[in-house]
C-alpha atoms as a PDB file:
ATOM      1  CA  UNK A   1     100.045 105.919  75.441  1.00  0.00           C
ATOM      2  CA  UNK A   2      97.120 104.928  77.408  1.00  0.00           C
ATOM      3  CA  UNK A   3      95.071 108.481  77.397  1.00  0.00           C
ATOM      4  CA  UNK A   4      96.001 108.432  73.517  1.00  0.00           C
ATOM      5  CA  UNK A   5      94.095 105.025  73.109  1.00  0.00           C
ATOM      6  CA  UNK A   6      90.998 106.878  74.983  1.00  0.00           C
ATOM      7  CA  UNK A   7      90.959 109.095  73.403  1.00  0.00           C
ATOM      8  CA  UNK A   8      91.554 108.048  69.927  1.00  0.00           C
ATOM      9  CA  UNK A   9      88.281 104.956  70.959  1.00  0.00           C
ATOM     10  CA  UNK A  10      86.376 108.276  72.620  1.00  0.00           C
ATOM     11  CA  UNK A  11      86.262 109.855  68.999  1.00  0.00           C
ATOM     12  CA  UNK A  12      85.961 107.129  66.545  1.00  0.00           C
ATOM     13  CA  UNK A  13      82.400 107.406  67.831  1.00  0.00           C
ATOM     14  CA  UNK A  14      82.094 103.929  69.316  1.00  0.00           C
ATOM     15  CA  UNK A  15      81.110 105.151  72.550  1.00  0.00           C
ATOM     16  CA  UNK A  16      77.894 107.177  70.975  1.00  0.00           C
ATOM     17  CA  UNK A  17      77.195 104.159  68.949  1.00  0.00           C
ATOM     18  CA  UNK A  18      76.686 102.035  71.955  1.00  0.00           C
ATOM     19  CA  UNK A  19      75.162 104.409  74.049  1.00  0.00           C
ATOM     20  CA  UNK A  20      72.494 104.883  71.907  1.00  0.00           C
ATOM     21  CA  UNK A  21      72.230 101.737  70.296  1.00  0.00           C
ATOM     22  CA  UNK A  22      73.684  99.346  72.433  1.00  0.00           C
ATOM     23  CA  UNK A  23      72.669 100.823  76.106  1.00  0.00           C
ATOM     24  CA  UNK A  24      69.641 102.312  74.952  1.00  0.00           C
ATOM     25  CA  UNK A  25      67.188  99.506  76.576  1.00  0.00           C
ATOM     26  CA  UNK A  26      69.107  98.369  78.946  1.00  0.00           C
ATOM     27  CA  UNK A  27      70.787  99.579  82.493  1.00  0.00           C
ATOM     28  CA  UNK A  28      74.450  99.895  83.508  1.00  0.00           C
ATOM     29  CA  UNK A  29      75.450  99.791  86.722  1.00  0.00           C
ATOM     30  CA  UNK A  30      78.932 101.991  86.851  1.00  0.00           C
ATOM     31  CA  UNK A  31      81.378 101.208  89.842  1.00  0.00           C
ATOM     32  CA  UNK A  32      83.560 103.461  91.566  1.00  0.00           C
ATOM     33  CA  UNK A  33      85.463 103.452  94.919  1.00  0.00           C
ATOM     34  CA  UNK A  34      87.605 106.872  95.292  1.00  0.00           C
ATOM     35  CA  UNK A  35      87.010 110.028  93.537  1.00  0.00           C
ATOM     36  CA  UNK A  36      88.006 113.674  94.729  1.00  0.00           C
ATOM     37  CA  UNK A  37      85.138 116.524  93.995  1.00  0.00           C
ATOM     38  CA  UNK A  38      86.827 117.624  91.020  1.00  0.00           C
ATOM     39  CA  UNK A  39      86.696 114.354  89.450  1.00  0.00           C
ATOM     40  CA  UNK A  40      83.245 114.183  91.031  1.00  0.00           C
ATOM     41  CA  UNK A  41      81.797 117.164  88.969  1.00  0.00           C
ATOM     42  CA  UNK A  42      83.593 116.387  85.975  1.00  0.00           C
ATOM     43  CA  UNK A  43      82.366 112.930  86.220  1.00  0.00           C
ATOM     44  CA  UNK A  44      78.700 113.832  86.891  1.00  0.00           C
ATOM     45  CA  UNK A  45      78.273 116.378  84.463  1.00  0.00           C
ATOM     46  CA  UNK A  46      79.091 114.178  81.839  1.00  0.00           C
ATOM     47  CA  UNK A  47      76.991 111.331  82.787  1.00  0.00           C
ATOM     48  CA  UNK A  48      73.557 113.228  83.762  1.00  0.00           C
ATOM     49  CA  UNK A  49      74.206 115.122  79.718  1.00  0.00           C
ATOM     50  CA  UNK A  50      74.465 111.467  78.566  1.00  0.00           C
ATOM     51  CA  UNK A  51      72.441 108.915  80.762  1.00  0.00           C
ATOM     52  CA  UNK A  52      69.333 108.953  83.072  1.00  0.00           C
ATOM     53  CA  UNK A  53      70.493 108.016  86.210  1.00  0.00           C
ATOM     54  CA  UNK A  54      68.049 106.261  88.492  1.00  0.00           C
ATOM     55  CA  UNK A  55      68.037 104.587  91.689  1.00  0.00           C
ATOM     56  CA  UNK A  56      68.989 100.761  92.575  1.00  0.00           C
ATOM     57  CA  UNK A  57      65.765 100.413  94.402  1.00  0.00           C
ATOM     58  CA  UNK A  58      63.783 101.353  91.476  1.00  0.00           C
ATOM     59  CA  UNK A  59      65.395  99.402  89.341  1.00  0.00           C
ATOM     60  CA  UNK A  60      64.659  96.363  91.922  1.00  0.00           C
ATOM     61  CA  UNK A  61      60.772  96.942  91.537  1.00  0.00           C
ATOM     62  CA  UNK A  62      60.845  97.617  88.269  1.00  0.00           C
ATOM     63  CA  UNK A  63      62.335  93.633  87.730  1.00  0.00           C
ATOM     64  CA  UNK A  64      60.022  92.493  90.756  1.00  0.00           C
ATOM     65  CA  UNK A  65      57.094  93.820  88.666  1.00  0.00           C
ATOM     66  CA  UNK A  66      58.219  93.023  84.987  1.00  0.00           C
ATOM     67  CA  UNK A  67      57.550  96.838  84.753  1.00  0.00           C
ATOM     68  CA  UNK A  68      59.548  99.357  82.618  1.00  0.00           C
ATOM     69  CA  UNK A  69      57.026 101.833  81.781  1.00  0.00           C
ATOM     70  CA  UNK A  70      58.724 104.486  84.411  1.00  0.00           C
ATOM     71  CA  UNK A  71      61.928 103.097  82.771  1.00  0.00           C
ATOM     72  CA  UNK A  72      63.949 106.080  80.647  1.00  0.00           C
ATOM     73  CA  UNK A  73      66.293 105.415  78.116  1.00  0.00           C
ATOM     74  CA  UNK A  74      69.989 104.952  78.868  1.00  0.00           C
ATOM     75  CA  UNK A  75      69.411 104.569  82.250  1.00  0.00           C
ATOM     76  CA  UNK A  76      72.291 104.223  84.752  1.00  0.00           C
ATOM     77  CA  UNK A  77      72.618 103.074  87.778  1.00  0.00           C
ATOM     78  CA  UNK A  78      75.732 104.740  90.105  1.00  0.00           C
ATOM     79  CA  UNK A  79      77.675 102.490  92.579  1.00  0.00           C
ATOM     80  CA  UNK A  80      80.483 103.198  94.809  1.00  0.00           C
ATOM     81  CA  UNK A  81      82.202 100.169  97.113  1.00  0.00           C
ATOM     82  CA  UNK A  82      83.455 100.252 100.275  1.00  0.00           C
ATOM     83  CA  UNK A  83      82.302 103.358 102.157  1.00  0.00           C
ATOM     84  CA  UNK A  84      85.598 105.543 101.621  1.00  0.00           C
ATOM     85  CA  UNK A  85      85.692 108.801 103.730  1.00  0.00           C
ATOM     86  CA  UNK A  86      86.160 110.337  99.870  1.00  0.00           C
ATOM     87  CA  UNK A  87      82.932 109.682  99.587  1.00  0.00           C
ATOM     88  CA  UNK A  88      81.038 112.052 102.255  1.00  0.00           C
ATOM     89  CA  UNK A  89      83.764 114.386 101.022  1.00  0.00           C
ATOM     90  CA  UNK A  90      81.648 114.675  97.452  1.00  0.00           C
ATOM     91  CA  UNK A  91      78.210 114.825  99.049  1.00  0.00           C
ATOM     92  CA  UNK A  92      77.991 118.195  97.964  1.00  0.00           C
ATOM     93  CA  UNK A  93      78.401 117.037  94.437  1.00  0.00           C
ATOM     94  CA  UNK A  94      76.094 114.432  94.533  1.00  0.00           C
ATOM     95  CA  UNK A  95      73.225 116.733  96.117  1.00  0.00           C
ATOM     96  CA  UNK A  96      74.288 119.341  93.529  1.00  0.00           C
ATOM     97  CA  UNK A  97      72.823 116.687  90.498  1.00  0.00           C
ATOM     98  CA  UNK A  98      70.611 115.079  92.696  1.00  0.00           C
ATOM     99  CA  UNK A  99      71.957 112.218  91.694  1.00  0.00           C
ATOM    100  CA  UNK A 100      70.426 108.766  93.628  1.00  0.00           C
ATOM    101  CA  UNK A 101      73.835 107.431  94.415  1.00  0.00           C
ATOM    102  CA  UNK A 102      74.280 103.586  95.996  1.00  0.00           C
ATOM    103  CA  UNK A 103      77.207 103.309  98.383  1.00  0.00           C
ATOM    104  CA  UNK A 104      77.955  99.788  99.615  1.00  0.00           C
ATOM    105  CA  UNK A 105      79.177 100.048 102.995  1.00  0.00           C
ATOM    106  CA  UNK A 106      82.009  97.627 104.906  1.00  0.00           C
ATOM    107  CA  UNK A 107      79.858  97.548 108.188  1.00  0.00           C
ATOM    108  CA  UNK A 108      82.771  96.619 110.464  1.00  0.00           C
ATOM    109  CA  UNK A 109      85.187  99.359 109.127  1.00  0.00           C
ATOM    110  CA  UNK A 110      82.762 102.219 108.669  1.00  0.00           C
ATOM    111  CA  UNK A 111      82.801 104.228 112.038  1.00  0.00           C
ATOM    112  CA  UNK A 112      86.278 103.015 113.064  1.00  0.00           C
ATOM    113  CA  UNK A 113      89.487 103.603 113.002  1.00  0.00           C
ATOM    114  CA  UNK A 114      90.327 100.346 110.963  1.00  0.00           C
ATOM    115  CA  UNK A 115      91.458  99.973 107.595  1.00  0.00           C
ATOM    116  CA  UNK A 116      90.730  98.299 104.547  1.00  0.00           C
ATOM    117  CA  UNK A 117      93.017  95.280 104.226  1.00  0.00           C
ATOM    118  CA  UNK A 118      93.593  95.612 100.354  1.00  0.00           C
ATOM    119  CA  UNK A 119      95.140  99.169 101.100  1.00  0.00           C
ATOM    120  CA  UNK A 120      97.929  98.008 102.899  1.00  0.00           C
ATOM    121  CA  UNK A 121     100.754  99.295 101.676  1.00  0.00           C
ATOM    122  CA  UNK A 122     101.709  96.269  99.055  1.00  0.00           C
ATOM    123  CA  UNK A 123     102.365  95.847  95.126  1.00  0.00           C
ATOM    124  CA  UNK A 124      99.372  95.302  93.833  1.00  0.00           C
ATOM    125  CA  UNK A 125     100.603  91.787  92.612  1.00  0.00           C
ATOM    126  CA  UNK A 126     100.900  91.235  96.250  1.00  0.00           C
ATOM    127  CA  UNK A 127      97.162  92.180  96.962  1.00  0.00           C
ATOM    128  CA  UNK A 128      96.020  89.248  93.942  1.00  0.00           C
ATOM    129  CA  UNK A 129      97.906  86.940  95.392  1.00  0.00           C
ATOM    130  CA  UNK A 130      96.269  87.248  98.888  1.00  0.00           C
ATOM    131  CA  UNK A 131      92.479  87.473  97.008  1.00  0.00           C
ATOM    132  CA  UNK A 132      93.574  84.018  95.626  1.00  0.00           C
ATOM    133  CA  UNK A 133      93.998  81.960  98.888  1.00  0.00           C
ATOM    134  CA  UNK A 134      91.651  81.110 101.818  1.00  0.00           C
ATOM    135  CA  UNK A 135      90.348  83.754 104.016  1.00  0.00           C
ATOM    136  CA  UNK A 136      92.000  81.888 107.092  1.00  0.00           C
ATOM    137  CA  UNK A 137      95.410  82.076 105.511  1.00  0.00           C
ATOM    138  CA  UNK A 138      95.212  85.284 104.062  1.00  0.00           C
ATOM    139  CA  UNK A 139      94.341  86.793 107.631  1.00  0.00           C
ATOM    140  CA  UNK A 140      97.507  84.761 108.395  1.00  0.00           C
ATOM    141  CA  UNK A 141      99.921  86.354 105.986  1.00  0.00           C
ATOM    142  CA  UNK A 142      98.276  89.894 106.644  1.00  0.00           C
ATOM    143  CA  UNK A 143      99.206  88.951 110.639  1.00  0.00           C
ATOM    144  CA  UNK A 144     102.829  88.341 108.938  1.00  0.00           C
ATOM    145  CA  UNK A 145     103.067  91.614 107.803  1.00  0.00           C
ATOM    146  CA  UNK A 146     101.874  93.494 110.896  1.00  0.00           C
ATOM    147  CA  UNK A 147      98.374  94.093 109.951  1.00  0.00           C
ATOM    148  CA  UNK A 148      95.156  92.920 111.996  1.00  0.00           C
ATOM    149  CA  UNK A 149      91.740  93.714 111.098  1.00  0.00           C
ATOM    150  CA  UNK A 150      90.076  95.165 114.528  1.00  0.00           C
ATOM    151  CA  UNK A 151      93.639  96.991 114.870  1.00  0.00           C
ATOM    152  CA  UNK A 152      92.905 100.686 115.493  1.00  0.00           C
ATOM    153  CA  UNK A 153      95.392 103.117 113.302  1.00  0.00           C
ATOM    154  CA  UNK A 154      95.143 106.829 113.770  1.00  0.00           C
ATOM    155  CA  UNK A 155      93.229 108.249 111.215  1.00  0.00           C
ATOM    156  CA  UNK A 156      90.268 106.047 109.562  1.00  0.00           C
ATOM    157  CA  UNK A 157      89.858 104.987 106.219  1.00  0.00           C
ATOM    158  CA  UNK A 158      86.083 104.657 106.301  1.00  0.00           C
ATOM    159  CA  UNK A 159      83.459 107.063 106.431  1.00  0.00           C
ATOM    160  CA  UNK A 160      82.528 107.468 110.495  1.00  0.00           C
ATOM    161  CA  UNK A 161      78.341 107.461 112.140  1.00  0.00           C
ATOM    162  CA  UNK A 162      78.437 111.704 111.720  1.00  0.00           C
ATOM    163  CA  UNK A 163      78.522 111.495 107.855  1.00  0.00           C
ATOM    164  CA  UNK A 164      76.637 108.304 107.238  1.00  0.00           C
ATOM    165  CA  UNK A 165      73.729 110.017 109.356  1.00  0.00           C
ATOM    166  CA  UNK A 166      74.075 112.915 106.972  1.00  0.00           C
ATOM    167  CA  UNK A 167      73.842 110.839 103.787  1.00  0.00           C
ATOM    168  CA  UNK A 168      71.122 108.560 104.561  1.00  0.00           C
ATOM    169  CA  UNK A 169      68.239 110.499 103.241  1.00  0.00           C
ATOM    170  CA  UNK A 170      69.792 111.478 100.330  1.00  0.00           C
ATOM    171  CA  UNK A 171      72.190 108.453  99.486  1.00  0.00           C
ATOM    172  CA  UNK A 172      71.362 104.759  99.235  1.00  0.00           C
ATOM    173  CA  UNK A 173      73.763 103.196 101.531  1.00  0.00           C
ATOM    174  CA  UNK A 174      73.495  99.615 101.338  1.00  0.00           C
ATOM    175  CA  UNK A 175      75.585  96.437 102.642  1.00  0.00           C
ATOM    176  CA  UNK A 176      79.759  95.284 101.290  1.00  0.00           C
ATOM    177  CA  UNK A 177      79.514  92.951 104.147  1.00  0.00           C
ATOM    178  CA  UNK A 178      82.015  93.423 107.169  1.00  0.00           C
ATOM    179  CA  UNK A 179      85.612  92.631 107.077  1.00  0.00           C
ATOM    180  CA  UNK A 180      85.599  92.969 102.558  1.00  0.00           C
ATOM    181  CA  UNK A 181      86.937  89.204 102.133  1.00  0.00           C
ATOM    182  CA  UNK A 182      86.740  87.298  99.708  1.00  0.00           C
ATOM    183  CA  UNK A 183      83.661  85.279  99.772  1.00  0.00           C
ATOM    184  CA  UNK A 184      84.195  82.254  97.753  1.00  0.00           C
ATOM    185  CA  UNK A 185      87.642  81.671  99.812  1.00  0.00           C
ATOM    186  CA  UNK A 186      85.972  81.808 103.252  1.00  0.00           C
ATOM    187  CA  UNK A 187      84.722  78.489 105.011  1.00  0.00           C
ATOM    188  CA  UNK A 188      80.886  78.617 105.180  1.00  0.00           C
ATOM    189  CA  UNK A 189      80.198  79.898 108.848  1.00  0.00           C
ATOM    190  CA  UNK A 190      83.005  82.889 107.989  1.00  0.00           C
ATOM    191  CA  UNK A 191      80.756  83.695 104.627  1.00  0.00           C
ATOM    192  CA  UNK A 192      77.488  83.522 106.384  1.00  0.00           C
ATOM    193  CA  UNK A 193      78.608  85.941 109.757  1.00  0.00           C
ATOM    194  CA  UNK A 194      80.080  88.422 106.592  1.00  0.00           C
ATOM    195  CA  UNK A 195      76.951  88.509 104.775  1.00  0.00           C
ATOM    196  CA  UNK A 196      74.117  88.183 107.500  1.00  0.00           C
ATOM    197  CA  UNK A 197      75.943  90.085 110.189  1.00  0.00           C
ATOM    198  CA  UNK A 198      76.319  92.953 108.594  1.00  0.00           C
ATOM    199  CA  UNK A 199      72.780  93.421 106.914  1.00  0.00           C
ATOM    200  CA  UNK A 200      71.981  93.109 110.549  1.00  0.00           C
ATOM    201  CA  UNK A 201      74.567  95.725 112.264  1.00  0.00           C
ATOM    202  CA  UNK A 202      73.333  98.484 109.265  1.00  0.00           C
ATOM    203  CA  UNK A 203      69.981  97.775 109.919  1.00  0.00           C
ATOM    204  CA  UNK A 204      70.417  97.657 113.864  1.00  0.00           C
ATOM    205  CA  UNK A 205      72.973 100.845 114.163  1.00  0.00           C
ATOM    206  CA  UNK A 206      72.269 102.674 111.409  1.00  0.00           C
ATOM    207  CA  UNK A 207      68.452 102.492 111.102  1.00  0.00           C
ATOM    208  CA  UNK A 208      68.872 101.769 107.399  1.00  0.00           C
ATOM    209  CA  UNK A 209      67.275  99.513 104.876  1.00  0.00           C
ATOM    210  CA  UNK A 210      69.521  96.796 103.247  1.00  0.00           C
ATOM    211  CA  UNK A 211      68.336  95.157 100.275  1.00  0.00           C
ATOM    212  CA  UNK A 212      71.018  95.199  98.051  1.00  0.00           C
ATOM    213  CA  UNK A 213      74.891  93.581  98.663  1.00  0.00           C
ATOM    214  CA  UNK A 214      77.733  93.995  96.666  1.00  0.00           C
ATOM    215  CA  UNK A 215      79.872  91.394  96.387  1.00  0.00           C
ATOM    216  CA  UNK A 216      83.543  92.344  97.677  1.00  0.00           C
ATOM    217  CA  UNK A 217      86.064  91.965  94.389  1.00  0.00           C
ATOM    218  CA  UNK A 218      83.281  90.892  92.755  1.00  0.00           C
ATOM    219  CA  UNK A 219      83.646  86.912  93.492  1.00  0.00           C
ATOM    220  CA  UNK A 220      80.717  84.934  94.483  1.00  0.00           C
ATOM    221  CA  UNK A 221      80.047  81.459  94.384  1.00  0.00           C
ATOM    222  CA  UNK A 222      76.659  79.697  94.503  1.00  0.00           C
ATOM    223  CA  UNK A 223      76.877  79.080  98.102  1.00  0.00           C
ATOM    224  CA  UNK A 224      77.548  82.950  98.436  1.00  0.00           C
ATOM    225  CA  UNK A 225      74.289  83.592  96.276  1.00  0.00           C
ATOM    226  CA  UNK A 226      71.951  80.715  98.377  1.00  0.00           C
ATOM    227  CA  UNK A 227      73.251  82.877 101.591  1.00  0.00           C
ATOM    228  CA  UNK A 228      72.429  86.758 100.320  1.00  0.00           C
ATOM    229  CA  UNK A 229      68.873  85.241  99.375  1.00  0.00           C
ATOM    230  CA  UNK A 230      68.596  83.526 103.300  1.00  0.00           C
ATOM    231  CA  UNK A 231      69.674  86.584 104.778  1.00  0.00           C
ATOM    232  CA  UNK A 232      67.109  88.574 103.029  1.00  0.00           C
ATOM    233  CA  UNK A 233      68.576  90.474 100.263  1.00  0.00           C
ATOM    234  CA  UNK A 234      67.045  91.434  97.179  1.00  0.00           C
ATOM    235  CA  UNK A 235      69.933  92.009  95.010  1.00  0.00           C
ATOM    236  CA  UNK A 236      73.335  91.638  94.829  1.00  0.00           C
ATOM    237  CA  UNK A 237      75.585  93.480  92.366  1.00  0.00           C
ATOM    238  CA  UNK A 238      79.000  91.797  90.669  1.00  0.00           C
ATOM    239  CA  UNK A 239      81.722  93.157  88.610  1.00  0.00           C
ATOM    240  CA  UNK A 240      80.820  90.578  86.063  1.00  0.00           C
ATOM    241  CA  UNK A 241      80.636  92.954  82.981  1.00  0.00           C
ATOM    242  CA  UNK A 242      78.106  93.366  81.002  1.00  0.00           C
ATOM    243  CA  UNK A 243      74.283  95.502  81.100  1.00  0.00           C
ATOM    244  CA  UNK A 244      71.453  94.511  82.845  1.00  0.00           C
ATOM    245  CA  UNK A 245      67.709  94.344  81.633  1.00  0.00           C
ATOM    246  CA  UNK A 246      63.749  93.453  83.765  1.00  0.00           C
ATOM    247  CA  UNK A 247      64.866  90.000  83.733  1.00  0.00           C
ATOM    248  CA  UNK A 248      68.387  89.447  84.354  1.00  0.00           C
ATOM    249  CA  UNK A 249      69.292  87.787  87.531  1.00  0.00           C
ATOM    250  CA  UNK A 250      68.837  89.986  90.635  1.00  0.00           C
ATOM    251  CA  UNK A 251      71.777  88.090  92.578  1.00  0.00           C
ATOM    252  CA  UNK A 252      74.080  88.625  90.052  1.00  0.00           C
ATOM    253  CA  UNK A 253      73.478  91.885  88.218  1.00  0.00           C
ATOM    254  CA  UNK A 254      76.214  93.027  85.925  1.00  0.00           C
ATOM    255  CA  UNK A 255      78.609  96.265  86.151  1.00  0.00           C
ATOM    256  CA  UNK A 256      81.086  98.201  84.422  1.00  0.00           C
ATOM    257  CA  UNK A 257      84.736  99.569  86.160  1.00  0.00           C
ATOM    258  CA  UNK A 258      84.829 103.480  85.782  1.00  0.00           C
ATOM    259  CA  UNK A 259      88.478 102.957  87.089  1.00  0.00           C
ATOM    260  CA  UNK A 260      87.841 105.957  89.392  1.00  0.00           C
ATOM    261  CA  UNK A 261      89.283 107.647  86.268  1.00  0.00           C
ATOM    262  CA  UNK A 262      89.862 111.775  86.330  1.00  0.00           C
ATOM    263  CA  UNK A 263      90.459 111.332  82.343  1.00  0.00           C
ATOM    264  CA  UNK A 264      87.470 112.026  80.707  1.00  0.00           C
ATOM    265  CA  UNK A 265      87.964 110.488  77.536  1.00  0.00           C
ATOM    266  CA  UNK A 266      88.270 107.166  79.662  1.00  0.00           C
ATOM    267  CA  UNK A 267      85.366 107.670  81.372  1.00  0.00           C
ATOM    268  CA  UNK A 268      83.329 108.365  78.118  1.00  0.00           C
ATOM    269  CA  UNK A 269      84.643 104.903  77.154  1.00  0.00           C
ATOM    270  CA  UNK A 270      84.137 103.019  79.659  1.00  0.00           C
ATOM    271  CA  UNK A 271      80.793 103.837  81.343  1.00  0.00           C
ATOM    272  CA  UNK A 272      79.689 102.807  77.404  1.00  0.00           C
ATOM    273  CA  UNK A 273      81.029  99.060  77.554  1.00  0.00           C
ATOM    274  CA  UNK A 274      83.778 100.315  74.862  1.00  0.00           C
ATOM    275  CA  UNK A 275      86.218  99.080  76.935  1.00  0.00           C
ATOM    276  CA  UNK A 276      85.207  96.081  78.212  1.00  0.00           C
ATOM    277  CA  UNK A 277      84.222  94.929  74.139  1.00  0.00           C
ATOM    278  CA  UNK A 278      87.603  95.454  72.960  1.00  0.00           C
ATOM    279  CA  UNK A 279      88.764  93.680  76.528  1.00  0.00           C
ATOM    280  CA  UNK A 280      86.664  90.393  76.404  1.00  0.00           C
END
C-alpha cells in the first residue's frame, strides 16, 4: 500500500510542481544514513537529472556573504549521518557523479570496533523510548541490556582511519559529535565534552576541517546551539523539515528524510518536500 501511495503522489505531478516552483530558490539539504551502491546509483542519477547539487561549505559562504550569484537553481545539498562503513562502500559512486557529499562523522565510534547504540538489536519503540529520557539513565538501561559504549564487538559498525583517509579529499566529512546522544537530555558538561571534544579529536586525528555539526536525532536545545557556536562551528544541520535560503539560521538549517529509500518513486517524493506537506 505504501509504494502505491508513492507512486500514485510521484505522478500526480506534485513533486515537479515543487521542484520547480517551490525548491527553485531555495536549498534542500537531503539526509541519509545507509544505502548499498545500487541504491546509491539509482539514487544519484536521479537527483544530479533533477537538482544541482553543491557543497555545504559553499552554501556556508554563500549565507556569510549574502551572496547567491554562484547559486544554481534547485540546488541540493547531500548529507549522510553517522559515518556507516556503507558509506566508504559507495565511494565509487559518489566519485562517479562527482558529487560533493557531507558525511557527519560519530568521532568516538569511527575507527573502532564500537557500535552505534540505536542499532542494538531492539523494537524500534524501544529505541524512542530511550531518546526520550536522560543521557545518564539511558546509558543505564543500555548497561541493563548488556550494551556499553567503549565495549569492543568483533566487526565495526563505523567506517575505520584507512577509508576516512581515502575520502577526505573528495568527501566533506564533518562532526555528529562522539557517543550520538541525545543532546537536549544530557547534563551540560556531558553536551559540551560531545560537541567540543569531538570537533577537536577530527581536527587533531584526522587533519580535517570541522565547521559544520549535525545534530544527533535531530534534537537541539538552545543551550546545545550557544555550545556549537563556543566551540567554533559554523553550522549545524537539524531534521527540522523544511528548505533553507541566504538567510535562514546557520545553527539550525532545515532537512528533508530520504528514508534511505531503494523505491524510487519515494525518493522522487520526498527529496521534493511532497511528503513532508501532506505530513505536517
Amino acid at each position: 500500500m505504501r509504494k502505491i501511495i508513492f507512486k500514485i503522489l510521484r505522478y500526480s505531478g506534485l513533486p515537479f510542481i515543487f521542484r520547480e516552483f517551490v525548491q527553485r530558490n531555495k536549498v534542500t539539504i537531503l539526509m541519509f544514513h545507509e544505502i548499498d551502491k545500487v541504491t546509491a546509483e539509482k539514487t544519484f542519477a536521479y537527483l544530479t537529472r533533477n537538482y544541482s547539487i553543491i557543497d555545504l561549505n559553499d552554501f556556508i559562504d554563500a549565507c556569510k556573504k549574502k551572496d547567491n550569484t554562484k547559486f544554481p537553481k534547485k540546488a541540493m545539498i547531500l548529507t549522510f549521518d553517522d559515518g556507516h562503513l556503507s558509506n566508504y562502500e559507495i565511494l565509487p559512486v559518489i566519485t562517479k557523479y562527482k558529487l560533493p557529499v557531507t558525511i557527519f562523522l560519530c568521532s568516538a565510534i569511527i575507527n573502532t570496533n564500537r557500535h552505534y547504540w540505536f542499532r542494538l538489536n531492539m523494537e524500534s519503540q524501544e529505541v524512542s523510548k530511550l531518546k526520550l529520557v536522560s543521557n545518564k539513565k539511558r546509558l543505564e538501561l543500555l548497561a541493563n541490556m548488556g550494551f556499553d559504549q567503549d565495549k569492543e564487538f568483533e566487526m565495526p559498525q563505523a567506517m575505520q582511519k584507512l577509508h576516512i583517509d581515502q575520502m577526505k579529499d573528495s568527501v566533506n566529512l564533518q562532526s555528529h559529535t562522539m557517543y550520538h546522544p541525545i543532546l537536549p537530555k544530557c547534563d551540560y558538561d556531558e553536551a559540551k565534552k560531545e560537541i567540543f571534544d569531538s570537533k577537536a579529536f577530527l581536527e587533531n586525528e584526522y587533519g580535517l576541517k570541522i565547521s559544520s555539526i549535525a545534530y544527533p536525532n535531530g534534537d537541539y536545545s538552545e543551550r546545545d546551539i550557544e555550545l556549537v557556536k563556543a566551540a567554533g562551528y559554523e553550522c549545524a544541520i537539524t531534521v527540522d523539515p523544511g528548505y533553507n535560503t541566504l538567510t535562514s539560521d546557520l545553527f539550525r538549517l532545515k532537512r528533508l528524510s530520504s528514508n534511505d529509500t531503494s523505491d524510487l518513486n519515494e525518493l522522487i517524493v520526498k527529496s521534493s518536500g511532497v511528503w513532508t506537506f501532506f505530513k505536517n
